[in-house]
Protein backbone atom coordinates (compact mmCIF):
# COMPACT_ATOMS: atom_id res chain seq x y z
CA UNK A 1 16.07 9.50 5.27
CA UNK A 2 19.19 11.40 6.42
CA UNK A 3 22.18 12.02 4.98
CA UNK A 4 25.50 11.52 6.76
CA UNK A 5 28.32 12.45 4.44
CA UNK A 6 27.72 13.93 0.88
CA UNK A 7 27.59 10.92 -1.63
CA UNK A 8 28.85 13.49 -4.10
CA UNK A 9 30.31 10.62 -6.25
CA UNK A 10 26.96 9.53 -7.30
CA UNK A 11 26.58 12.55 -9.43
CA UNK A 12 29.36 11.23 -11.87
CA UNK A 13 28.12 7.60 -12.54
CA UNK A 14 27.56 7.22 -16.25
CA UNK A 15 24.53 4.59 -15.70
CA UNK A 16 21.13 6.10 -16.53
CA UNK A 17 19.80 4.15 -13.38
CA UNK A 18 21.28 3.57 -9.56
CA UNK A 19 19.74 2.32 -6.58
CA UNK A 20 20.68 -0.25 -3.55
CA UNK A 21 19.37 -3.43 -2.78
CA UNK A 22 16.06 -3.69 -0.83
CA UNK A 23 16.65 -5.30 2.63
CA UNK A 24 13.66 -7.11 2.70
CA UNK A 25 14.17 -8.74 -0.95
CA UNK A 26 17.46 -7.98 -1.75
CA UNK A 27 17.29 -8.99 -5.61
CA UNK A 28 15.05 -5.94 -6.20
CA UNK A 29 16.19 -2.14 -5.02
CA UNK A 30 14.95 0.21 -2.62
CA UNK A 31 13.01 3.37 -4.18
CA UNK A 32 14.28 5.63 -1.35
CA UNK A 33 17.68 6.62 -2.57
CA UNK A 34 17.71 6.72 -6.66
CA UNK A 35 20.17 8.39 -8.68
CA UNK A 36 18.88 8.99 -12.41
CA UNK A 37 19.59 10.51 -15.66
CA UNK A 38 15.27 11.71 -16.59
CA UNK A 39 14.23 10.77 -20.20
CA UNK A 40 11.14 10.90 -21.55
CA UNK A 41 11.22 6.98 -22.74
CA UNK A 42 11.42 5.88 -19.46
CA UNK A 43 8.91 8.71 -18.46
CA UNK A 44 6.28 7.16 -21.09
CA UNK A 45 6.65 3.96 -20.21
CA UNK A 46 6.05 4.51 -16.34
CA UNK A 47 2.84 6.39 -17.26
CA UNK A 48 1.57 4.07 -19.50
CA UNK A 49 2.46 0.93 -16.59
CA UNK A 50 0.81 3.58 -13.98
CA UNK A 51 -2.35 4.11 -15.61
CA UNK A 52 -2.99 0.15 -16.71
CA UNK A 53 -1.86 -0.39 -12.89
CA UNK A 54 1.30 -2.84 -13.06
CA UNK A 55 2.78 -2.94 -10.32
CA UNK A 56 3.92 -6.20 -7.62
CA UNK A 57 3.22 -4.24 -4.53
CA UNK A 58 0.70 -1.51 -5.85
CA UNK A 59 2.87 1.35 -5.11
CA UNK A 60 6.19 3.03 -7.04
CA UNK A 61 8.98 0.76 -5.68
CA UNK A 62 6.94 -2.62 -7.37
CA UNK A 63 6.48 0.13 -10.35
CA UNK A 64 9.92 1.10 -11.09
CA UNK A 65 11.58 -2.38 -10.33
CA UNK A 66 9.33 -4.20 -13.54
CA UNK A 67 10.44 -1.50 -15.37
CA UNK A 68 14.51 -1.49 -15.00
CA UNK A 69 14.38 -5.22 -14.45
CA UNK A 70 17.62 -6.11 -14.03
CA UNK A 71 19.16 -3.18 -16.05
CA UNK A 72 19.55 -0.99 -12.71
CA UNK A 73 23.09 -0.14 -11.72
CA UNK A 74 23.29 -1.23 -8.10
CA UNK A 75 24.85 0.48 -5.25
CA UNK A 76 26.11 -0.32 -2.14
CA UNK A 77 23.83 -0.84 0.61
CA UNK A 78 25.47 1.89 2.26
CA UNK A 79 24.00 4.70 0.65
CA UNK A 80 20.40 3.93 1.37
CA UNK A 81 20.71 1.63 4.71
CA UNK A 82 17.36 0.68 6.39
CA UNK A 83 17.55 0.34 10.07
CA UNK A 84 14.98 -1.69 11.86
CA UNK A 85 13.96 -2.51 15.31
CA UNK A 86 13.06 -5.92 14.06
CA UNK A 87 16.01 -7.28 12.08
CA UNK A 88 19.82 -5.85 12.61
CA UNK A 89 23.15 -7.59 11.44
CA UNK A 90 25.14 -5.97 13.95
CA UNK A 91 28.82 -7.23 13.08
CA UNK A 92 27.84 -5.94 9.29
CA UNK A 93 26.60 -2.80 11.04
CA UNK A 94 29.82 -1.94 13.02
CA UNK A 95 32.09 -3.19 10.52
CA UNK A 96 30.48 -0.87 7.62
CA UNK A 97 29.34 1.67 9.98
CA UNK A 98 31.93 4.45 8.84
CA UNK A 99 31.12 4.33 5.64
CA UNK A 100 27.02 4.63 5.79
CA UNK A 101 25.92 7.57 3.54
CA UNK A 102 22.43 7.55 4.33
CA UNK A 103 20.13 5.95 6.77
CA UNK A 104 16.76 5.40 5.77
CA UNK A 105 14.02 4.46 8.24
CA UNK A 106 11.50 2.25 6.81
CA UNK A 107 8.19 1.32 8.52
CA UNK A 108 6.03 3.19 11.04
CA UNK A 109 8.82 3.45 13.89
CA UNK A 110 10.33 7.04 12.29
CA UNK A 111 12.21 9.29 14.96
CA UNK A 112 10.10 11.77 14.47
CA UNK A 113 7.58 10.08 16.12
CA UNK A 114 9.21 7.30 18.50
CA UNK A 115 10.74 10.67 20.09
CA UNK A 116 14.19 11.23 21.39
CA UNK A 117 14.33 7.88 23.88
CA UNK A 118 14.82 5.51 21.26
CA UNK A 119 18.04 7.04 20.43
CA UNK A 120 19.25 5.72 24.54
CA UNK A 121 19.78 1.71 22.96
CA UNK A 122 23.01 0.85 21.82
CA UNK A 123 21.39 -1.32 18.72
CA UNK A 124 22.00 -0.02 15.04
CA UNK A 125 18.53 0.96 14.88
CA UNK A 126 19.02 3.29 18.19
CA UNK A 127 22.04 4.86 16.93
CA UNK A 128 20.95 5.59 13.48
CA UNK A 129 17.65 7.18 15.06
CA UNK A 130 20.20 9.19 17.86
CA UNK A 131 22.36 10.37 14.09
CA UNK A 132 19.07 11.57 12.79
CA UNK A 133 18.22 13.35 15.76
CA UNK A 134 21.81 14.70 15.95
CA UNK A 135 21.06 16.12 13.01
CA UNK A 136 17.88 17.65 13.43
CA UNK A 137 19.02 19.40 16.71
CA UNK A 138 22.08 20.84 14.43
CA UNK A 139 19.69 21.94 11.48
CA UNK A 140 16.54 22.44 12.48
CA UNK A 141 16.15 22.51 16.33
CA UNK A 142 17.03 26.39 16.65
CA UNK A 143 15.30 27.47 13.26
CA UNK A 144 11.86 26.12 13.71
CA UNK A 145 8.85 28.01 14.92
CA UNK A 146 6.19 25.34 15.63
CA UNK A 147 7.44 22.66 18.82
CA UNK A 148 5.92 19.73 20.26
CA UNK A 149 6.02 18.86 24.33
CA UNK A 150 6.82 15.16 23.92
CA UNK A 151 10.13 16.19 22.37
CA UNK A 152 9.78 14.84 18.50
CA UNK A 153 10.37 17.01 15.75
CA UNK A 154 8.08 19.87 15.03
CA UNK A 155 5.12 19.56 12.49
CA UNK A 156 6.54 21.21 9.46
CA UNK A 157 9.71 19.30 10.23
CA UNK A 158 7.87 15.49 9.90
CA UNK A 159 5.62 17.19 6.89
CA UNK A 160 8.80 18.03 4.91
CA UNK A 161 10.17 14.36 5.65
CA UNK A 162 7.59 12.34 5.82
CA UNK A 163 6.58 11.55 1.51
CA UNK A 164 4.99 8.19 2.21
CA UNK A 165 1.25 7.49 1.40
CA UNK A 166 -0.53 7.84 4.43
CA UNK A 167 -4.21 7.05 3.80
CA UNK A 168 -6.53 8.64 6.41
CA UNK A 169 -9.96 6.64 7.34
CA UNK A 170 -13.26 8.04 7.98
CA UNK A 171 -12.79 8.55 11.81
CA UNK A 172 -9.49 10.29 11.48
CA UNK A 173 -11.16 13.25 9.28
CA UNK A 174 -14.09 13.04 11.81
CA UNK A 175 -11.33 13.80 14.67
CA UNK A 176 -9.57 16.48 12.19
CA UNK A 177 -12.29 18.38 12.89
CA UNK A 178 -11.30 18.85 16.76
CA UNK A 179 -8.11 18.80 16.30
CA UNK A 180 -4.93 21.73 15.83
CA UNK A 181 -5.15 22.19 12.23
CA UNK A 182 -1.81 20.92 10.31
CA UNK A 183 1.01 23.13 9.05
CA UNK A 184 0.34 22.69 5.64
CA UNK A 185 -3.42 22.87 5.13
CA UNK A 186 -2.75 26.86 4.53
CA UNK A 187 -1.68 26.34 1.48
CA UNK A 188 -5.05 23.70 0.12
CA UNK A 189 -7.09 26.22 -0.44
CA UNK A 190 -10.72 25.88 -2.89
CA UNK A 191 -10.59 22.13 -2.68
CA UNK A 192 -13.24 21.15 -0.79
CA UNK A 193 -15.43 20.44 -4.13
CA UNK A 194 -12.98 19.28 -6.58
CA UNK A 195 -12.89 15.86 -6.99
CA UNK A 196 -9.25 13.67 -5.73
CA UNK A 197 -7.64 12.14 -8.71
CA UNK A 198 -6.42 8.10 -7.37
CA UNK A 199 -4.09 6.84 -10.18
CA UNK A 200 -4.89 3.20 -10.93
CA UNK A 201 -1.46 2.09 -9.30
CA UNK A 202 -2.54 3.95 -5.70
CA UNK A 203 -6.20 2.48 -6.13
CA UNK A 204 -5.19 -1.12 -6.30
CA UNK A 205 -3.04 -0.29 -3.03
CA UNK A 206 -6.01 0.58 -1.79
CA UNK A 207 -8.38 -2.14 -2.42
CA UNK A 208 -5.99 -4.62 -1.96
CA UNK A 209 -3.49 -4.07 1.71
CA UNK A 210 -4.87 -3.20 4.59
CA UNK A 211 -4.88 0.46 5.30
CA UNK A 212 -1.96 -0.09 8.25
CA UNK A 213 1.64 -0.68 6.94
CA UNK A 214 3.63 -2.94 8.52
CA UNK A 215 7.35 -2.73 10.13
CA UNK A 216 8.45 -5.50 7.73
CA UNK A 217 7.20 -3.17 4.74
CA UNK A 218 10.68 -2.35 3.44
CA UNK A 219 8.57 -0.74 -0.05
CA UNK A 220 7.83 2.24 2.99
């Protein structure tokens, strides 16, 4: 997700819970942008719906929407819009396009890793992914250590950005062996023999979707 104006008006909404509509179900919201006043009700209730494993789609968006129901104060889909390669409403785009606060790139096609070229297209999707890299090269681009050659954003740069689950199989730890090792494995250190801890909600993902997201995903 990047920002492209400060939604600093979110800040002052009295409701306890904001988010904007999902694009791919629109009567439920998107988990990416939430604006939220903590307390520990609502804190002991998610636990207790996390460890029994309730949840639609086995993940935190299914998690959080059977919990605020229909109480959720919704925003406009222009602080949390989710451009896509496969659907775009491009009269809706260009009409709303000045007042987008955030774009938020669901599925596997990120900019980070489609690289700089999609951002040539004159789609939404393109020139969202162009904004993101526009801001990136203002940000980022001069203050980063680590590059790549194929011109996407550095490692520690798509670690910081990229929070999505991203389950690895047998053969990619097998290739992790050969490979550069990642920016932030300085930092797990002693490990190796203590046991992961799966909450219920992340296990039933598992067991239940295929290990490869798709585009259509909008819960990623």
């Amino acid at each position: 997700m990047v920002a492209l104006r400060a939604p600093d008006e979110l800040f002052a909404l009295p409701n306890p819970f904001s988010a904007a509509p999902d694009i791919g179900w629109p009567d439920i919201f998107n988990t990416g942008l939430m604006v939220l006043d903590p307390n520990m009700g609502d804190y002991y209730a998610l636990e207790a719906m996390a460890n029994r494993g309730i949840s639609f789609d086995g993940a935190d968006q299914g998690l959080l929407n059977m919990h605020f129901k229909n109480t959720y104060n919704r925003l406009s889909f222009t602080y949390n819009v989710t451009p896509s390669a496969h659907y775009q409403y491009l009269p809706a785009f260009q009409h709303f396009q000045s007042s987008i606060s955030a774009a938020h790139f669901i599925g596997t096609d990120k900019p980070w890793k489609v690289g700089r070229q999609a951002s040539v297209g004159a789609t939404p999707y393109h020139q969202m992914t162009g904004r993101w890299w526009a801001v990136y090269d203002k940000h980022y681009k001069q203050t980063s250590a680590t590059g790549t050659s194929n011109g996407a954003a550095p490692l520690i740069v798509q670690y910081l950005v990229f929070g999505e689950f991203q389950p690895q199989t047998q053969e990619d730890h097998s290739q992790g062996a050969h490979s550069e090792e990642p920016y932030h494995d300085h930092a797990e250190t002693n490990l190796e023999n203590k046991e992961a801890y799966d909450p219920p909600v992340q296990a039933k993902l598992d067991q239940t979707r295929n290990i490869s997201y798709s585009p259509w995903d909008a819960s990623k």
